[in-house]
Protein backbone atom coordinates (compact mmCIF):
# COMPACT_ATOMS: atom_id res chain seq x y z
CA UNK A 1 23.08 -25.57 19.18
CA UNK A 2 22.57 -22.39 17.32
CA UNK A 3 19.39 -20.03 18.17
CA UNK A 4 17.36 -18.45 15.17
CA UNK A 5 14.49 -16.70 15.18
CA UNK A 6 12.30 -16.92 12.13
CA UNK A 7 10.90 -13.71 11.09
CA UNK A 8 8.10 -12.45 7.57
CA UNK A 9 7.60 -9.47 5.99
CA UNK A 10 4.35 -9.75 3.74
CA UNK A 11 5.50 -13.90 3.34
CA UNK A 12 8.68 -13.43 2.63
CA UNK A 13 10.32 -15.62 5.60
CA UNK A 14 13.56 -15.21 6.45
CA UNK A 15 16.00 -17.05 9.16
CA UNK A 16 17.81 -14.38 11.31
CA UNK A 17 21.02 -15.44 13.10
CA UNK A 18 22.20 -13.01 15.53
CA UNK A 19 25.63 -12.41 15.23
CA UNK A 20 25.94 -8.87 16.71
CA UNK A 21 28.14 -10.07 19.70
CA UNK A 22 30.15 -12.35 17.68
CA UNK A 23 30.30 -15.09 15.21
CA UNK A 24 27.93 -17.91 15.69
CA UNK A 25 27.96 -19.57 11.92
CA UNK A 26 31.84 -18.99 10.23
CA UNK A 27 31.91 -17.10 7.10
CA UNK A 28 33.13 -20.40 5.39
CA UNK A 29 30.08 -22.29 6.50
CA UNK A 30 27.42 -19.71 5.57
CA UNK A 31 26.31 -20.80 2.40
CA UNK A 32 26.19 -24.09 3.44
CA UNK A 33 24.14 -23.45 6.44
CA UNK A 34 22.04 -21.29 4.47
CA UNK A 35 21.63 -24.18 2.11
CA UNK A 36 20.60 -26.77 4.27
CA UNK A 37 18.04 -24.61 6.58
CA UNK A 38 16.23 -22.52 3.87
CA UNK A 39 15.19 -26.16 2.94
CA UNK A 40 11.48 -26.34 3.95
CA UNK A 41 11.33 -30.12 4.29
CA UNK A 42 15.20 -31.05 5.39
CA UNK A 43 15.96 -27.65 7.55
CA UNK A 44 14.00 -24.85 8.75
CA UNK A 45 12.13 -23.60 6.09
CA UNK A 46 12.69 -19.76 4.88
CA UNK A 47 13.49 -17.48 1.91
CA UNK A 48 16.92 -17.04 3.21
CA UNK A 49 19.25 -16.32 5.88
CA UNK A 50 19.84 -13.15 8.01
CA UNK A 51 22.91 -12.81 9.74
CA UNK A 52 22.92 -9.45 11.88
CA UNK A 53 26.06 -8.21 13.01
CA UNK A 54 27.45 -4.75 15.00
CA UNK A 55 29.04 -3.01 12.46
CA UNK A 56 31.61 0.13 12.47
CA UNK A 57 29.86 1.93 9.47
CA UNK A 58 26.41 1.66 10.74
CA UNK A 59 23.53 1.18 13.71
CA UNK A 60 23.90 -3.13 12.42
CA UNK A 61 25.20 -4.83 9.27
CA UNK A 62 23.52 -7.19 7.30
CA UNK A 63 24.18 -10.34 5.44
CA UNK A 64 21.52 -12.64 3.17
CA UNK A 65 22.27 -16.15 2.03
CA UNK A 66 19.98 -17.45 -0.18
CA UNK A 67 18.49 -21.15 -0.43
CA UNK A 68 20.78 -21.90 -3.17
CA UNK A 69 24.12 -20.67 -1.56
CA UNK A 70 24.82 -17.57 -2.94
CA UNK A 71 24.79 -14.07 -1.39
CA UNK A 72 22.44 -11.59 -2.16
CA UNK A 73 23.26 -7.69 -2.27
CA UNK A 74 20.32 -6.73 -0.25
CA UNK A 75 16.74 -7.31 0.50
CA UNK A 76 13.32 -5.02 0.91
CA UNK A 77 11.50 -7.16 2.85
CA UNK A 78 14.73 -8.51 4.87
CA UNK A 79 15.84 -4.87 5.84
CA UNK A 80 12.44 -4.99 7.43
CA UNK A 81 12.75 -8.02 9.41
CA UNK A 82 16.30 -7.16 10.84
CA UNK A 83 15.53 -3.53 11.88
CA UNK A 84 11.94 -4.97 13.50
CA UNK A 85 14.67 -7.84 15.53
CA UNK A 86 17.48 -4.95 16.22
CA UNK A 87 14.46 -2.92 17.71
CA UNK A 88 13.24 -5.24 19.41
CA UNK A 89 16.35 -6.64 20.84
CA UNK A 90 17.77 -3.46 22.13
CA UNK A 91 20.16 -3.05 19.65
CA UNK A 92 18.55 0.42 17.87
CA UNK A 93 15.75 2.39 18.82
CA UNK A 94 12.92 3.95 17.26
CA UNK A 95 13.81 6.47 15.00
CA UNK A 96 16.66 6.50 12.72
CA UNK A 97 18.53 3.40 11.81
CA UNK A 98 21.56 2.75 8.97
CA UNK A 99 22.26 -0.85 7.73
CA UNK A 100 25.13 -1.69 5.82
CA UNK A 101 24.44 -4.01 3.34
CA UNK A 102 26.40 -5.69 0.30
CA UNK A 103 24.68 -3.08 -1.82
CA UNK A 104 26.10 -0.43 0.92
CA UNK A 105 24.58 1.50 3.73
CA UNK A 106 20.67 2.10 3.73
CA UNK A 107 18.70 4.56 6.05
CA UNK A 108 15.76 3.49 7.33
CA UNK A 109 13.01 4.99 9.65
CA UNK A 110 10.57 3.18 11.83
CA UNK A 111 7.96 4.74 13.85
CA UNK A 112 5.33 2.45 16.15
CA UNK A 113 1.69 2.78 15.08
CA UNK A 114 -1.36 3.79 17.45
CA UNK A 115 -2.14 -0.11 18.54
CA UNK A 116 2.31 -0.08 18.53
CA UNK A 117 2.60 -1.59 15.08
CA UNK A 118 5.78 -1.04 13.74
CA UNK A 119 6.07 0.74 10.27
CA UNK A 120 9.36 0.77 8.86
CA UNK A 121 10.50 2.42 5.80
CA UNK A 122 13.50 2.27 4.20
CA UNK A 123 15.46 4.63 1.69
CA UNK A 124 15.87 1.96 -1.13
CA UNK A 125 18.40 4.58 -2.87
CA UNK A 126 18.20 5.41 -6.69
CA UNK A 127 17.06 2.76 -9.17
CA UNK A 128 19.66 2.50 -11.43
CA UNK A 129 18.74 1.79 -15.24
CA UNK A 130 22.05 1.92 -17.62
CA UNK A 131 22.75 -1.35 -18.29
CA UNK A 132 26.39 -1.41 -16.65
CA UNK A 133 24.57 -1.26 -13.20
CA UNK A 134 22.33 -4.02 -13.68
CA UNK A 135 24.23 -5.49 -15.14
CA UNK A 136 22.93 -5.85 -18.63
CA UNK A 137 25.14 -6.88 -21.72
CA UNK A 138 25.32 -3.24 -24.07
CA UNK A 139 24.96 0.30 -23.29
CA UNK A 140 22.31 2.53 -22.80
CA UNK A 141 18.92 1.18 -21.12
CA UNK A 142 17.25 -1.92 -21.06
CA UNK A 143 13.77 0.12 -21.45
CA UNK A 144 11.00 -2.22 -23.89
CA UNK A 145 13.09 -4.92 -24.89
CA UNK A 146 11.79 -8.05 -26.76
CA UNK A 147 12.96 -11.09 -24.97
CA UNK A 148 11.56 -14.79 -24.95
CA UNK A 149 8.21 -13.00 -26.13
CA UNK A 150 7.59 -10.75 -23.38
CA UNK A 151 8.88 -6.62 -23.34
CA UNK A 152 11.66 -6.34 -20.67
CA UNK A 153 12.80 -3.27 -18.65
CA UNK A 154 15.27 -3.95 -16.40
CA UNK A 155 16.38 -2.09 -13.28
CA UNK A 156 18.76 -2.16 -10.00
CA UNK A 157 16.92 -1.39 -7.35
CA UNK A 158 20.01 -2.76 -5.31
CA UNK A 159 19.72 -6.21 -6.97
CA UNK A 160 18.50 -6.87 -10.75
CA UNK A 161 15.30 -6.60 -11.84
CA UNK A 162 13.72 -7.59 -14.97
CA UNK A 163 9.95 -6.08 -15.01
CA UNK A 164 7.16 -6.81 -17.63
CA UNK A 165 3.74 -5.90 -17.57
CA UNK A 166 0.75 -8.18 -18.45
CA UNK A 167 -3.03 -7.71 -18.46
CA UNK A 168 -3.78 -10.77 -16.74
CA UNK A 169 -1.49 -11.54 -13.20
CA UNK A 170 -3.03 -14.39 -12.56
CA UNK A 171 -2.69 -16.30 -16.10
CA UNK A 172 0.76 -16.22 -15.96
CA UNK A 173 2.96 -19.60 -16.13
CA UNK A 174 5.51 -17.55 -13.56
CA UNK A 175 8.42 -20.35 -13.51
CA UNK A 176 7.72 -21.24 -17.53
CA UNK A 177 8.33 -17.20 -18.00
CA UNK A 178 10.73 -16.22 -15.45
CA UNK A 179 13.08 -18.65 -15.56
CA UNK A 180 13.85 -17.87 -19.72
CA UNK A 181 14.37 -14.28 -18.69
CA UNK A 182 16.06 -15.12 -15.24
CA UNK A 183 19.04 -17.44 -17.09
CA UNK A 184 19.23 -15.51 -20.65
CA UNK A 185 22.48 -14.09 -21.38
CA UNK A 186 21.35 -10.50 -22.00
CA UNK A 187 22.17 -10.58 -17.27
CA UNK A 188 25.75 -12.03 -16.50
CA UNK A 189 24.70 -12.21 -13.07
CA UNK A 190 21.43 -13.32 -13.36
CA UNK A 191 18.18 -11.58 -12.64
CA UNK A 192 14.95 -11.45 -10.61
CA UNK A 193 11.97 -11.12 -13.06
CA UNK A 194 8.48 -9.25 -11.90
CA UNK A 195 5.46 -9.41 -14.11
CA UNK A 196 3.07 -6.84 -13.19
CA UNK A 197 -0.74 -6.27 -13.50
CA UNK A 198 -1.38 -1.50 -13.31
CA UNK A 199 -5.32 -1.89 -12.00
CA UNK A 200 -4.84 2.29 -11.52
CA UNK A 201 -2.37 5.18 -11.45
CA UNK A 202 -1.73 4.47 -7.94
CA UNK A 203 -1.78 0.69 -7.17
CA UNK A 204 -0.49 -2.13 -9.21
CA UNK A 205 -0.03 -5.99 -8.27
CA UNK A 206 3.30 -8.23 -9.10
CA UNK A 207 4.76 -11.33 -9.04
CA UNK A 208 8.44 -12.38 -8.18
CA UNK A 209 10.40 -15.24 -9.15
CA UNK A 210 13.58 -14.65 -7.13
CA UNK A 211 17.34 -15.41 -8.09
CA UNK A 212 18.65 -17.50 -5.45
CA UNK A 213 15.44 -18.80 -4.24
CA UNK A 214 14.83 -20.05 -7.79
CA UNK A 215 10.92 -19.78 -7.07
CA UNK A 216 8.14 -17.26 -6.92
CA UNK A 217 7.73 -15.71 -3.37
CA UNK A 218 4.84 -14.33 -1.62
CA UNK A 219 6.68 -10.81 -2.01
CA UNK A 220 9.51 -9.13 -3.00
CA UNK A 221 11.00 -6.03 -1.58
CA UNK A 222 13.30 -5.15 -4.23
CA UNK A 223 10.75 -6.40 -6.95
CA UNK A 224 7.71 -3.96 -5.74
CA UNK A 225 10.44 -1.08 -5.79
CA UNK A 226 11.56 -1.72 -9.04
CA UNK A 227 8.22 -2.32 -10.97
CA UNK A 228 6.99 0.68 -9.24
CA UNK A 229 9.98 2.36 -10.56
CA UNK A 230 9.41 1.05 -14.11
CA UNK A 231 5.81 1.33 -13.89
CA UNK A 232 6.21 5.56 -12.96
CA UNK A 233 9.41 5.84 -15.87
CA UNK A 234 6.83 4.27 -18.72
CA UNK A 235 4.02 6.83 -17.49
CA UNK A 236 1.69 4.27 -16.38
CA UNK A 237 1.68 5.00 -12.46
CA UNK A 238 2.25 8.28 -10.62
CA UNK A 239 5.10 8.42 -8.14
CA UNK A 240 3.24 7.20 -5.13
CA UNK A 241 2.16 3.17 -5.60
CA UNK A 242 0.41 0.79 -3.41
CA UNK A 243 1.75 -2.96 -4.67
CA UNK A 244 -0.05 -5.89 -4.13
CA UNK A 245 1.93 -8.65 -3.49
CA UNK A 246 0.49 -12.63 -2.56
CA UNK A 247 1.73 -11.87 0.58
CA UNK A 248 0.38 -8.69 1.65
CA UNK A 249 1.11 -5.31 -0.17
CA UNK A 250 4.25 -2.27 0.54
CA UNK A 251 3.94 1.38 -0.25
CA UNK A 252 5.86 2.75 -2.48
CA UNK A 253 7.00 6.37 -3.06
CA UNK A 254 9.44 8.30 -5.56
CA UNK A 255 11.05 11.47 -4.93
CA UNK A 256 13.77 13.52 -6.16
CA UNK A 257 14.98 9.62 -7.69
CA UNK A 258 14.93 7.83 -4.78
CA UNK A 259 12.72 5.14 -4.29
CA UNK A 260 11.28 4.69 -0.68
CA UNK A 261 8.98 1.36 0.60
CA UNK A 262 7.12 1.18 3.39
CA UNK A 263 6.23 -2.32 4.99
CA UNK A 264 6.68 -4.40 8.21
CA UNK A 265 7.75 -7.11 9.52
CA UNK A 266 6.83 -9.97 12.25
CA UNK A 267 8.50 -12.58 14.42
CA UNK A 268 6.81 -16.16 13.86
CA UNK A 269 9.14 -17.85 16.58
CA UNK A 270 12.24 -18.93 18.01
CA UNK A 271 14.17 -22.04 18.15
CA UNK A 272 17.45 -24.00 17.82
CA UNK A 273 19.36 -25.50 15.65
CA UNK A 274 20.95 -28.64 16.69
CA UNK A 275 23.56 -28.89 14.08
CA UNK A 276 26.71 -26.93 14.56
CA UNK A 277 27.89 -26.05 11.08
């Protein structure tokens, strides 16, 4: 049997396997697993897979698999759920904690609340715009670019990001939309596609249709960091932003061109798995 705990951050549910004193699922059978348990009606049911390891560059390492097998570079809302376990498992404390990811190390701070909430924030890095780092076909930017009918700025903010802003959120046809921008060839790789709503300098509201999850989430790390990010470059935000997400909202703040988000994360349970793949 193999133990999980299930763990959210603002919706976005994740499947953490805790691998930090050795290998419970092999490397081989990750995507697989991944595969089969992110299924909500044949497995567990989550966003993606965690897999938390010790690590000789950092405090823990981290590893996603999404639903459809592949592996993502990082994750917002997943940094938030495998510091919150590492806390609370003994494995950091509170204070100052570095994660090495696919997309490379991130520092991250957490601090407990007055009622002992925990607040984590993590240094999301620089978003990176020329179109190499996206990756984008071309040079240059990818800043207000007609595509399938919609304006498209695209960003790394660790994974890709395709942004574009609308007037009305909720009269969006998000998988009609997304999905042209997500598969077009303008992103080799692929890309995750926000539309956002600006209701003020300071807070806006998005949607995410994910790569790998092939859906729209309740929330999206990455995706409130990069429309933020887009959002401040085209002068319609300042450089702090509250974002709405379905599932609950992050703060976001710019400085010196690094993008830092603030959010939490909480444990929903714990259980096994009876297959042993």
């Amino acid at each position: 049997m193999i133990p999980f705990t299930k763990l959210q951050g603002n919706g976005n549910d994740f499947i953490l396997i805790d691998e930090y004193h050795g290998t419970v699922v092999t490397d081989e059978n990750k995507a697989d697993f991944a595969s089969t348990q992110c299924n909500r009606r044949l497995g567990v049911g989550a966003d993606g897979v965690l897999f938390l390891s010790n690590n000789r560059f950092a405090d823990i390492g981290m590893r996603l698999f999404q639903p459809d097998g592949t592996e993502a570079e990082m994750c917002g809302n997943g940094i938030c759920c495998i510091v919150k376990y590492a806390v609370d498992a003994g494995y950091v404390q509170i204070g100052k904690v570095s994660v090495n990811t696919l997309s490379g190390i991130l520092d991250v701070r957490t601090q407990h609340t007055k009622n002992r909430h925990l607040l984590i924030t993590v240094n999301m890095g620089k978003p990176l715009y020329d179109r190499p780092s996206i990756p984008a076909v071309g040079g240059g930017e990818l800043i207000n670019h007609e595509l399938h009918g919609f304006t498209v700025s695209a960003v790394n903010t660790g994974v890709p990001h395709a942004v574009v802003f609308t007037k009305d959120l909720k009269a969006v046809s998000l998988l009609e939309a997304a999905t042209k921008i997500r598969y077009d060839s303008l992103f080799p790789n692929g890309t995750n596609v926000d539309f956002v709503e600006v209701q003020s300098p300071d807070e806006i509201s998005i949607r995410t249709y994910e790569r790998g999850v092939e859906a729209e989430t309740l929330s999206c790390g990455t995706g409130s960091v990069a429309s933020a990010s887009v959002a401040n470059r085209l002068k319609k935000t300042g450089d702090k932003v509250l974002v709405h997400t379905m599932g609950g909202q992050l703060r976001i703040a710019l400085e010196n061109d690094t993008a830092y988000m603030e959010g939490s994360a909480e444990t929903v349970f714990k259980g096994e798995i009876l297959t042993t793949t």
